[in-house]
PDB file of N, CA and C in Angstrom:
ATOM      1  N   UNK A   1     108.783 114.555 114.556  1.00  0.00           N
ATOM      2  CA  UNK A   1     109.551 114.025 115.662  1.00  0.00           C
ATOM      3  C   UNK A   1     111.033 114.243 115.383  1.00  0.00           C
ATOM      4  N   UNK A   2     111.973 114.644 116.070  1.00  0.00           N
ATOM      5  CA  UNK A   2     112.835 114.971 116.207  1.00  0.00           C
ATOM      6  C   UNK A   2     113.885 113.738 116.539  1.00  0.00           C
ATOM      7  N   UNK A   3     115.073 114.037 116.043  1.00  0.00           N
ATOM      8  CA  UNK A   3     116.357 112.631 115.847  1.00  0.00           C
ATOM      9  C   UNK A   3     116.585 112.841 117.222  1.00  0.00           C
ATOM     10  N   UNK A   4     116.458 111.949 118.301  1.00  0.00           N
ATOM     11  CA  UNK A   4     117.539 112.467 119.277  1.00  0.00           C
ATOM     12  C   UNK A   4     119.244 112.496 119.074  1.00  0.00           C
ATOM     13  N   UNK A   5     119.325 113.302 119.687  1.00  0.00           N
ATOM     14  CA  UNK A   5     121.190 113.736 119.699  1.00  0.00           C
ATOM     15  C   UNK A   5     121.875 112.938 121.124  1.00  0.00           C
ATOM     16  N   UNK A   6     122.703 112.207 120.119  1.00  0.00           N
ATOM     17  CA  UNK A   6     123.638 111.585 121.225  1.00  0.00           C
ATOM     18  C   UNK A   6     124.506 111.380 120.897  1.00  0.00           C
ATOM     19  N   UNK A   7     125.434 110.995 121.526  1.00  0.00           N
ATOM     20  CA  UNK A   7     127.318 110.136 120.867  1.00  0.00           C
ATOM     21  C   UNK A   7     126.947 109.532 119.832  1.00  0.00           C
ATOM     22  N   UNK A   8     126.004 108.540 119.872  1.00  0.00           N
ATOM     23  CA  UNK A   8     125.990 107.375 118.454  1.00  0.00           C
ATOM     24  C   UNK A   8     125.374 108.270 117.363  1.00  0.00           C
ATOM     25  N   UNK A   9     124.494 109.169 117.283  1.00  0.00           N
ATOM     26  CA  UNK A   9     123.758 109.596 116.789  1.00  0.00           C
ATOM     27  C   UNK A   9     125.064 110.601 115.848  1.00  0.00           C
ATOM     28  N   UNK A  10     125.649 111.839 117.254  1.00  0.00           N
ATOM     29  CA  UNK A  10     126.451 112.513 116.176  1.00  0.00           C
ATOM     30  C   UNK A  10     127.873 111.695 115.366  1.00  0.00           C
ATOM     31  N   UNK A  11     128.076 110.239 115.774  1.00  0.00           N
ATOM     32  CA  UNK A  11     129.080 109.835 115.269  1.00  0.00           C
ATOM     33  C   UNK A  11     128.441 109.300 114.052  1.00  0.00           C
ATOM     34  N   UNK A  12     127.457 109.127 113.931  1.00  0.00           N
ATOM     35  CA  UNK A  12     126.852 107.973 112.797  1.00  0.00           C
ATOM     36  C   UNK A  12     126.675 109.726 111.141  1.00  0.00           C
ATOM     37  N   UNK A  13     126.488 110.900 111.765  1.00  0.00           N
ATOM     38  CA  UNK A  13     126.646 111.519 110.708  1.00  0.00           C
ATOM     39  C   UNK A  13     127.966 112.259 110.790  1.00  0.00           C
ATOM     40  N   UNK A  14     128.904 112.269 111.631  1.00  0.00           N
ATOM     41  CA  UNK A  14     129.934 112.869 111.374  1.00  0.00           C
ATOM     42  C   UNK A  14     130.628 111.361 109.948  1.00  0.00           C
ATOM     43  N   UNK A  15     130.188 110.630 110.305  1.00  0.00           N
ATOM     44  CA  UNK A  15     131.244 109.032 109.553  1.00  0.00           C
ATOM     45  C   UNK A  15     130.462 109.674 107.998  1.00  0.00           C
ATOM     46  N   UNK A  16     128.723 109.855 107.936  1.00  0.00           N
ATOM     47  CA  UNK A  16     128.478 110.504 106.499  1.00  0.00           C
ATOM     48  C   UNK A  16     129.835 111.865 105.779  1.00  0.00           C
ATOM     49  N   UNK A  17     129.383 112.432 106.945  1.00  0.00           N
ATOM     50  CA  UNK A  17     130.331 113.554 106.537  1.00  0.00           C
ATOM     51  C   UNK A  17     131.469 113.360 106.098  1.00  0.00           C
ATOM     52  N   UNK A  18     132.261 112.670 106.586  1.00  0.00           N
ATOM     53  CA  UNK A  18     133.597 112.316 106.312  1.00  0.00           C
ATOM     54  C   UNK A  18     133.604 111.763 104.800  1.00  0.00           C
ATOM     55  N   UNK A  19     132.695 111.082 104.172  1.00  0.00           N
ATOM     56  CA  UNK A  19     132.738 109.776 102.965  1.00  0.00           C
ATOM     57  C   UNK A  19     132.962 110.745 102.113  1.00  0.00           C
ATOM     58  N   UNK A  20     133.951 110.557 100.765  1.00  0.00           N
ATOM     59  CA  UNK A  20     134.749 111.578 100.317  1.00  0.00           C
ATOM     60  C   UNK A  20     133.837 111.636  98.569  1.00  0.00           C
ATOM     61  N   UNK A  21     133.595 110.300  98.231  1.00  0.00           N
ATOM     62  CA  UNK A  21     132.415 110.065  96.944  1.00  0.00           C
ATOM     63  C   UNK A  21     131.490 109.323  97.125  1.00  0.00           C
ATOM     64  N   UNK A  22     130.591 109.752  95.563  1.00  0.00           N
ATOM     65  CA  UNK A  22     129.538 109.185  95.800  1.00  0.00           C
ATOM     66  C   UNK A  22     129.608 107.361  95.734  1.00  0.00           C
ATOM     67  N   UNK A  23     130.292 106.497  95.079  1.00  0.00           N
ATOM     68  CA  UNK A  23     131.576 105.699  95.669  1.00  0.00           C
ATOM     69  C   UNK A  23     130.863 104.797  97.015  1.00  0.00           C
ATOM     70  N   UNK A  24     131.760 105.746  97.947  1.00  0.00           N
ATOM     71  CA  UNK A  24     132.163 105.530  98.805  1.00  0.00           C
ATOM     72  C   UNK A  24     130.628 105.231  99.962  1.00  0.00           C
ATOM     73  N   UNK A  25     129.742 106.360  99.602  1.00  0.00           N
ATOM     74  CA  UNK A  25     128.289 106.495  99.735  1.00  0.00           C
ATOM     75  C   UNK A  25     127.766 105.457  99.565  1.00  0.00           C
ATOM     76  N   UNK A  26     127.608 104.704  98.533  1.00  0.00           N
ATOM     77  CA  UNK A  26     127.166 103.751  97.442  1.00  0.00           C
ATOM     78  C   UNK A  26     127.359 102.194  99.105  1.00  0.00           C
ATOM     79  N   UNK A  27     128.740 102.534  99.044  1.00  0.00           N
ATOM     80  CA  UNK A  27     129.425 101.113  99.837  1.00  0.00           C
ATOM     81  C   UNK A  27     128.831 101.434 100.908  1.00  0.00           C
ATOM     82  N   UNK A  28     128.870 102.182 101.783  1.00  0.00           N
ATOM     83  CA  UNK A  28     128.492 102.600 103.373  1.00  0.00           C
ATOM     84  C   UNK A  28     127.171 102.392 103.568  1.00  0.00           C
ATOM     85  N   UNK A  29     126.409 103.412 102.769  1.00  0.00           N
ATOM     86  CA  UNK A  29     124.603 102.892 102.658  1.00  0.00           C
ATOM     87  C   UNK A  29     124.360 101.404 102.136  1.00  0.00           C
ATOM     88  N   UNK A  30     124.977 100.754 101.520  1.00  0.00           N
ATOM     89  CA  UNK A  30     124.729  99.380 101.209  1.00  0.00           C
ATOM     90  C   UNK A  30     124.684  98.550 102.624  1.00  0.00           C
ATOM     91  N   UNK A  31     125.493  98.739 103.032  1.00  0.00           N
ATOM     92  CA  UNK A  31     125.990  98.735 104.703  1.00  0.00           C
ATOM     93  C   UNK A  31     124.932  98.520 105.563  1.00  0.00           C
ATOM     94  N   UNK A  32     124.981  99.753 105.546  1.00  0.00           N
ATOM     95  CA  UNK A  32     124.047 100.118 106.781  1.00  0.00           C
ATOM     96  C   UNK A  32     122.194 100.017 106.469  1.00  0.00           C
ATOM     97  N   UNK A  33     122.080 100.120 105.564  1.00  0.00           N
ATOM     98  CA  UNK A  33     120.327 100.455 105.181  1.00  0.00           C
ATOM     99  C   UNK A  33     119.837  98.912 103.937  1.00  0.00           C
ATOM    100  N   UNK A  34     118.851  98.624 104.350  1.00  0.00           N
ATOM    101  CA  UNK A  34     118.100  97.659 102.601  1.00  0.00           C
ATOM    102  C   UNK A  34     118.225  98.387 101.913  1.00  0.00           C
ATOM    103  N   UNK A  35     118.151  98.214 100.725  1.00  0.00           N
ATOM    104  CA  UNK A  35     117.735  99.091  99.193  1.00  0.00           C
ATOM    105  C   UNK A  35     116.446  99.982  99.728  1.00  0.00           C
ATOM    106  N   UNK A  36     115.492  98.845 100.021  1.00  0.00           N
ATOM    107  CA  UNK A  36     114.586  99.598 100.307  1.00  0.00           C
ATOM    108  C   UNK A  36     114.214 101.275 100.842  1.00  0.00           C
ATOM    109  N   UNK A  37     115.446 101.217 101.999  1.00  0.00           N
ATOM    110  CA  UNK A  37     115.475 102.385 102.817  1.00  0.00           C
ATOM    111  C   UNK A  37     115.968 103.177 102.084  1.00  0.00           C
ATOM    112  N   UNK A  38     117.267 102.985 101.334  1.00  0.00           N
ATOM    113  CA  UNK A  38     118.037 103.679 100.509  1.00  0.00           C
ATOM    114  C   UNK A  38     116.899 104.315  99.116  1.00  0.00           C
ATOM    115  N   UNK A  39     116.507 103.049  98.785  1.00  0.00           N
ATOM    116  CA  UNK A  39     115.217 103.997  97.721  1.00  0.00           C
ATOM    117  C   UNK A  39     113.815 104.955  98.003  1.00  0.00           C
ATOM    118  N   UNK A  40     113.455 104.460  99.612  1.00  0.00           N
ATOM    119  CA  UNK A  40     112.415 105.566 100.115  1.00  0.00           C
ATOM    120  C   UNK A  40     113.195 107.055 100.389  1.00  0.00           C
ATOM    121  N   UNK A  41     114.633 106.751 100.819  1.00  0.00           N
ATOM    122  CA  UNK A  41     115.085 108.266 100.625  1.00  0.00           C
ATOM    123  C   UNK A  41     115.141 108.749  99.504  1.00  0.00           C
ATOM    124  N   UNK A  42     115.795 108.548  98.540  1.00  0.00           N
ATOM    125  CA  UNK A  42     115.639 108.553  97.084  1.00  0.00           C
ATOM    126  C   UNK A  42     114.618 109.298  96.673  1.00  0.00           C
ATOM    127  N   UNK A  43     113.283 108.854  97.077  1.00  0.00           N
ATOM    128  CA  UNK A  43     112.250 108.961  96.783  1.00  0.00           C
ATOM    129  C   UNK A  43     111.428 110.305  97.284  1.00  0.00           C
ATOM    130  N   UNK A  44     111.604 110.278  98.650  1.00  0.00           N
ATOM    131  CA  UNK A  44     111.624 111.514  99.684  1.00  0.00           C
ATOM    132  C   UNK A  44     112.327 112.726  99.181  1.00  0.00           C
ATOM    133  N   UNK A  45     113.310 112.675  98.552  1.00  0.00           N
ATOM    134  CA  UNK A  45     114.723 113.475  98.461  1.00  0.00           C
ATOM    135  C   UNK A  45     113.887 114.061  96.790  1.00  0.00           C
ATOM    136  N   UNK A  46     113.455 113.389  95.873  1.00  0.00           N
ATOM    137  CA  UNK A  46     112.989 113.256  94.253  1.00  0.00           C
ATOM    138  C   UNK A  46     111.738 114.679  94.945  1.00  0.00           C
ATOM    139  N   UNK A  47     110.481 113.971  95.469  1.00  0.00           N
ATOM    140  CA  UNK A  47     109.104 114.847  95.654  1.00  0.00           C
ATOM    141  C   UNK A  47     109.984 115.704  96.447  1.00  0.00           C
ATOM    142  N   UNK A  48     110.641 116.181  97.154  1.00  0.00           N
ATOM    143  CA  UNK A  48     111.086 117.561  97.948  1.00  0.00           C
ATOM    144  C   UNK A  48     111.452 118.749  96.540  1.00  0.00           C
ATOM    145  N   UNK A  49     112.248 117.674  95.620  1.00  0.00           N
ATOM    146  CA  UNK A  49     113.064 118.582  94.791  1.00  0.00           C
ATOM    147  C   UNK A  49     111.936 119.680  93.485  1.00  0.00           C
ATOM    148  N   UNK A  50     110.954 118.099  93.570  1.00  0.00           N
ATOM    149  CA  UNK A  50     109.754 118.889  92.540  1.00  0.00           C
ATOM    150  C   UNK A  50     108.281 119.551  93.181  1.00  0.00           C
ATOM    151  N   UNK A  51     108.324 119.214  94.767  1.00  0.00           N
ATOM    152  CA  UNK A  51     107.628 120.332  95.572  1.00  0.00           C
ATOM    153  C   UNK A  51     108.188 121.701  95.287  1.00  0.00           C
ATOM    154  N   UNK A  52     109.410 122.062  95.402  1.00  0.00           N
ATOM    155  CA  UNK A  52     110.149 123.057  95.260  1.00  0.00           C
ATOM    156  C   UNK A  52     109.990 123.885  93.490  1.00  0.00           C
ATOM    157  N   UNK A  53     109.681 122.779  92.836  1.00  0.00           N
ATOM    158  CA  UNK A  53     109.657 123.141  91.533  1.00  0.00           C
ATOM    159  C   UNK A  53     108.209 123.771  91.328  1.00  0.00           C
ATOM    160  N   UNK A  54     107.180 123.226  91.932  1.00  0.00           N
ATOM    161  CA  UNK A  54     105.794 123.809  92.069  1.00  0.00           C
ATOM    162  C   UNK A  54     104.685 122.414  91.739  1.00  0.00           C
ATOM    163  N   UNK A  55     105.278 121.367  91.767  1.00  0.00           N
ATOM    164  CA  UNK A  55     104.977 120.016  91.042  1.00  0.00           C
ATOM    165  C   UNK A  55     103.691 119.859  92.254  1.00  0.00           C
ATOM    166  N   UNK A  56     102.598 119.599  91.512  1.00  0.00           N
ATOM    167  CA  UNK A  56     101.324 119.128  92.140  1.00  0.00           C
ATOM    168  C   UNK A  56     101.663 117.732  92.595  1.00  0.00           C
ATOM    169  N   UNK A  57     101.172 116.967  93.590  1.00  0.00           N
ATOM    170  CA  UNK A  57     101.245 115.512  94.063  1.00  0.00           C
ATOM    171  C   UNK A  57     100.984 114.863  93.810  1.00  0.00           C
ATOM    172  N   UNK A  58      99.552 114.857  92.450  1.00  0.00           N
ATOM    173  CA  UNK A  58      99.116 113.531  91.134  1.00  0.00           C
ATOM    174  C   UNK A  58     100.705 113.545  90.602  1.00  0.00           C
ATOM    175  N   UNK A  59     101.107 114.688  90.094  1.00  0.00           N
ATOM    176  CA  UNK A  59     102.150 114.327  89.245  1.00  0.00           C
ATOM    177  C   UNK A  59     103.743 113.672  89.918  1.00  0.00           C
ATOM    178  N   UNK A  60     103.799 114.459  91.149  1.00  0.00           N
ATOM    179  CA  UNK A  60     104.858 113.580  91.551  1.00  0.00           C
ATOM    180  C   UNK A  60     104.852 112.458  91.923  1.00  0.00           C
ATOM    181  N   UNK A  61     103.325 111.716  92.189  1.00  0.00           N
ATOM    182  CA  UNK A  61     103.177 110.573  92.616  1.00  0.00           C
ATOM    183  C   UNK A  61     103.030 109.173  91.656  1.00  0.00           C
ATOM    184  N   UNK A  62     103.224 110.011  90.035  1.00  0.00           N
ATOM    185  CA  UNK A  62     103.164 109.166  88.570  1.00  0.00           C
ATOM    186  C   UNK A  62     104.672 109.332  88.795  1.00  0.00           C
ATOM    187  N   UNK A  63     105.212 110.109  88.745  1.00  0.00           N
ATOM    188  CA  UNK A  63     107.008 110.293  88.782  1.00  0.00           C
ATOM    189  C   UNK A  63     107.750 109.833  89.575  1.00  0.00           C
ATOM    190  N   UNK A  64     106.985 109.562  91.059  1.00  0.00           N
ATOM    191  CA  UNK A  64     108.436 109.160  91.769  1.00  0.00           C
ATOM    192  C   UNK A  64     108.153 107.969  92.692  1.00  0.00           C
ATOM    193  N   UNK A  65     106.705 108.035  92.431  1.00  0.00           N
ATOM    194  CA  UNK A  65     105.816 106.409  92.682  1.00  0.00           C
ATOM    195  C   UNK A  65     106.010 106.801  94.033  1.00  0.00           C
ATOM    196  N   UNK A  66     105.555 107.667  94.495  1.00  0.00           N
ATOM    197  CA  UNK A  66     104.895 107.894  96.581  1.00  0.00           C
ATOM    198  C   UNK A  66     103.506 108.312  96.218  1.00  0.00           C
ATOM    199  N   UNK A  67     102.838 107.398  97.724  1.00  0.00           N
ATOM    200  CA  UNK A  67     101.447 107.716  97.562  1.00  0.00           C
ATOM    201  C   UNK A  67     101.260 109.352  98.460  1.00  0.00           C
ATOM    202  N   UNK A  68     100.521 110.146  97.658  1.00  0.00           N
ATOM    203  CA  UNK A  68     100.059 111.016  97.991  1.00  0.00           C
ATOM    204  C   UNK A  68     100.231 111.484  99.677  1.00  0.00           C
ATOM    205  N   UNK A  69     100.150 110.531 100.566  1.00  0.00           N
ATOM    206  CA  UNK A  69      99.832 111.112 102.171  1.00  0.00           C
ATOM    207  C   UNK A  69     101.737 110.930 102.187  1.00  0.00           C
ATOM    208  N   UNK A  70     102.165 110.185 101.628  1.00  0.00           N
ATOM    209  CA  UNK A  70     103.821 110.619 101.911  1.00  0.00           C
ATOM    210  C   UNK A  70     104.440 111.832 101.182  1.00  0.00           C
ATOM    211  N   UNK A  71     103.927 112.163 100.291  1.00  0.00           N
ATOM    212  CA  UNK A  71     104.422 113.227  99.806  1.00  0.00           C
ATOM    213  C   UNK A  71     103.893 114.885 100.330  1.00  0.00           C
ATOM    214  N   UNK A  72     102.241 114.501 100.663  1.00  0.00           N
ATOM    215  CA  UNK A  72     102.033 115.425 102.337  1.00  0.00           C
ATOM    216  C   UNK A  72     103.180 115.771 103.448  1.00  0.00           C
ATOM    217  N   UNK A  73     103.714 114.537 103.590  1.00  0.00           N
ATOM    218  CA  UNK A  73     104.742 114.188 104.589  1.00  0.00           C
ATOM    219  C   UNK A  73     106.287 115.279 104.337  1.00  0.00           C
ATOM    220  N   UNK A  74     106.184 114.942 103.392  1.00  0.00           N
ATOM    221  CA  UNK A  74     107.815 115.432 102.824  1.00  0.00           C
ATOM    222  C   UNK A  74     107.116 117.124 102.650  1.00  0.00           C
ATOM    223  N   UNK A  75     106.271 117.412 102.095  1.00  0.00           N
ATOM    224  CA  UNK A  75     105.634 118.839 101.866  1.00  0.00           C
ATOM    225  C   UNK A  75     105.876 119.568 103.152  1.00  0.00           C
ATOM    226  N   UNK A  76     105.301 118.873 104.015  1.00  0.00           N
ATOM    227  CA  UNK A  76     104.719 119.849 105.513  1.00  0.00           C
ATOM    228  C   UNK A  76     106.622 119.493 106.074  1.00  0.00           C
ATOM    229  N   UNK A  77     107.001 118.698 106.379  1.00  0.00           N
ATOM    230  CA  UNK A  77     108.770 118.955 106.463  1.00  0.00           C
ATOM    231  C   UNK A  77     109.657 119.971 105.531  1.00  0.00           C
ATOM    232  N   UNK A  78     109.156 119.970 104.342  1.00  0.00           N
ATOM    233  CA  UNK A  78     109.688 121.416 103.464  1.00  0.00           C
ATOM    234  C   UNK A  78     109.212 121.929 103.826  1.00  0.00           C
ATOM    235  N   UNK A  79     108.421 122.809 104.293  1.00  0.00           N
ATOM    236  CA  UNK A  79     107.494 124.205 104.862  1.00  0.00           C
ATOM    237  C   UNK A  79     108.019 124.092 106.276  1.00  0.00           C
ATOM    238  N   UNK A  80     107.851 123.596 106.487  1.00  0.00           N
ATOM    239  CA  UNK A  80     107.793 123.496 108.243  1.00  0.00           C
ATOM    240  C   UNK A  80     108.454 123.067 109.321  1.00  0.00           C
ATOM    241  N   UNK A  81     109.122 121.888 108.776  1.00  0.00           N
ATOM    242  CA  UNK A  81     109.776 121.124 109.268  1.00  0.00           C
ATOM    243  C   UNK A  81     111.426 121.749 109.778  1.00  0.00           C
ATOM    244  N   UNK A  82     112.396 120.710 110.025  1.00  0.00           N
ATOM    245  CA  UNK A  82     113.389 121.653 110.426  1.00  0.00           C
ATOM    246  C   UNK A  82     114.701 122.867 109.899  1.00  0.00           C
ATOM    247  N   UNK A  83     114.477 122.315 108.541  1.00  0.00           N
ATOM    248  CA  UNK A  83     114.527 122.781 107.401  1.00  0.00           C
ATOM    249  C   UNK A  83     116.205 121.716 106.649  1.00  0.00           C
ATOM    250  N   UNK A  84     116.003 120.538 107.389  1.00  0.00           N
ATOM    251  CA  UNK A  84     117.173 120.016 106.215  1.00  0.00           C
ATOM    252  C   UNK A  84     116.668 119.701 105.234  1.00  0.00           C
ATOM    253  N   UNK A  85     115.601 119.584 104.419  1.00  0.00           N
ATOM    254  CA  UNK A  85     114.894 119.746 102.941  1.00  0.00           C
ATOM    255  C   UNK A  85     115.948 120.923 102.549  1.00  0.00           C
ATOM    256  N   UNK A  86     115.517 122.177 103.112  1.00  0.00           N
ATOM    257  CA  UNK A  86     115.694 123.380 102.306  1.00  0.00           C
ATOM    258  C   UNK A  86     117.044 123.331 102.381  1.00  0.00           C
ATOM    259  N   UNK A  87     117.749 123.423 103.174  1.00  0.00           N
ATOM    260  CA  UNK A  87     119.446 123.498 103.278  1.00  0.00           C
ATOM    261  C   UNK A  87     120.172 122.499 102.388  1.00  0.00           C
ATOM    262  N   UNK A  88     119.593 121.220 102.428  1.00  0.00           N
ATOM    263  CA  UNK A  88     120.402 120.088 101.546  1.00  0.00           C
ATOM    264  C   UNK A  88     119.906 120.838  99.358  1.00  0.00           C
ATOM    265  N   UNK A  89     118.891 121.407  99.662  1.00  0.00           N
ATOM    266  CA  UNK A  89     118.028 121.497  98.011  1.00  0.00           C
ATOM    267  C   UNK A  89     119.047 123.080  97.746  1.00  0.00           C
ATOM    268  N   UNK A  90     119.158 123.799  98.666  1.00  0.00           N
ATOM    269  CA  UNK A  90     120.167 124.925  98.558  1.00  0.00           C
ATOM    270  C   UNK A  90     121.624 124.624  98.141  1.00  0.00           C
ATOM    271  N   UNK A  91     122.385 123.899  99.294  1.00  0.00           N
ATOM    272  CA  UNK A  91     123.598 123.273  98.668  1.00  0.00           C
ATOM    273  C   UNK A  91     123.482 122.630  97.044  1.00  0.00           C
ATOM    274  N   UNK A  92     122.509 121.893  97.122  1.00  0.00           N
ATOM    275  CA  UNK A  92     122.612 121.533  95.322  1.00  0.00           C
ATOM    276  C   UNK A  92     122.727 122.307  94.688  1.00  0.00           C
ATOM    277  N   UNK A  93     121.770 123.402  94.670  1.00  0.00           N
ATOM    278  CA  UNK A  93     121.472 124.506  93.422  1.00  0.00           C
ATOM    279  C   UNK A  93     122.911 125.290  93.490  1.00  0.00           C
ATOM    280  N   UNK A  94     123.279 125.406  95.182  1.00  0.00           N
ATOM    281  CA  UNK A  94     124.275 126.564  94.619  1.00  0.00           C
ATOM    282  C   UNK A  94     125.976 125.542  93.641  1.00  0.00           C
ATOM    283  N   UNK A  95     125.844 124.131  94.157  1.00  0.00           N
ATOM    284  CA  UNK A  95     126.548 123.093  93.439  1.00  0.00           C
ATOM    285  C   UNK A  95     126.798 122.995  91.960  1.00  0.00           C
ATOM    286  N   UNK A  96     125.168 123.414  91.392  1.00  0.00           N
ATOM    287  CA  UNK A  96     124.999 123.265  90.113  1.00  0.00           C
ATOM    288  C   UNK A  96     125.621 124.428  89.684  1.00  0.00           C
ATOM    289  N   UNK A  97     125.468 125.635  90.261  1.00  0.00           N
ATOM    290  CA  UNK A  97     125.872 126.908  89.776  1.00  0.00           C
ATOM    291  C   UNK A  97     127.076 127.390  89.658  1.00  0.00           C
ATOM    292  N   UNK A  98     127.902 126.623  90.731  1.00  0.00           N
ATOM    293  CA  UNK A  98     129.696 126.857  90.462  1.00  0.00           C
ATOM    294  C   UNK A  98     130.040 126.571  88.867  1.00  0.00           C
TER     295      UNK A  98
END
């Protein structure tokens, strides 16, 4: 399912965009989201990085504590999905590499 796009919608990630550290991140997501939410991304964001690595789903699911049908979830969005998995996991690597 798809985010709809609207005023609130593109203002709520242009305000991400803008946040200058991780800082600043820290304060804003405290904000706006529970821990909770903040740690299921976390979590989402962890199994994308070791899908990519070739990591089977017993093992990411001892590692990053998601049950199996969520890490389906995050899989079929890396393959398929719209591709901000792949674009955000690209920016890192090429991050690490400067």
């Amino acid at each position: 399912m798809a985010i709809p796009h609207s005023p609130s919608t593109d203002r709520l990630f242009r305000t991400i965009l803008r946040l200058e550290s991780v800082e600043d991140c820290y304060a804003f997501f405290e904000d706006l989201c529970t821990v909770k939410e903040v740690l299921d991304m976390t979590q989402r964001l962890d199994a994308a990085l070791l899908l990519k690595e070739g990591e089977n789903y017993q093992n990411i699911s001892e590692k990053v504590g998601l049950s199996t049908a969520t890490i389906s979830r995050v899989s079929r969005c890396v393959q398929y999905g719209s591709g901000g998995y792949r674009k955000a996991i690209q920016k890192m690597e090429e991050e690490e590499t400067e």
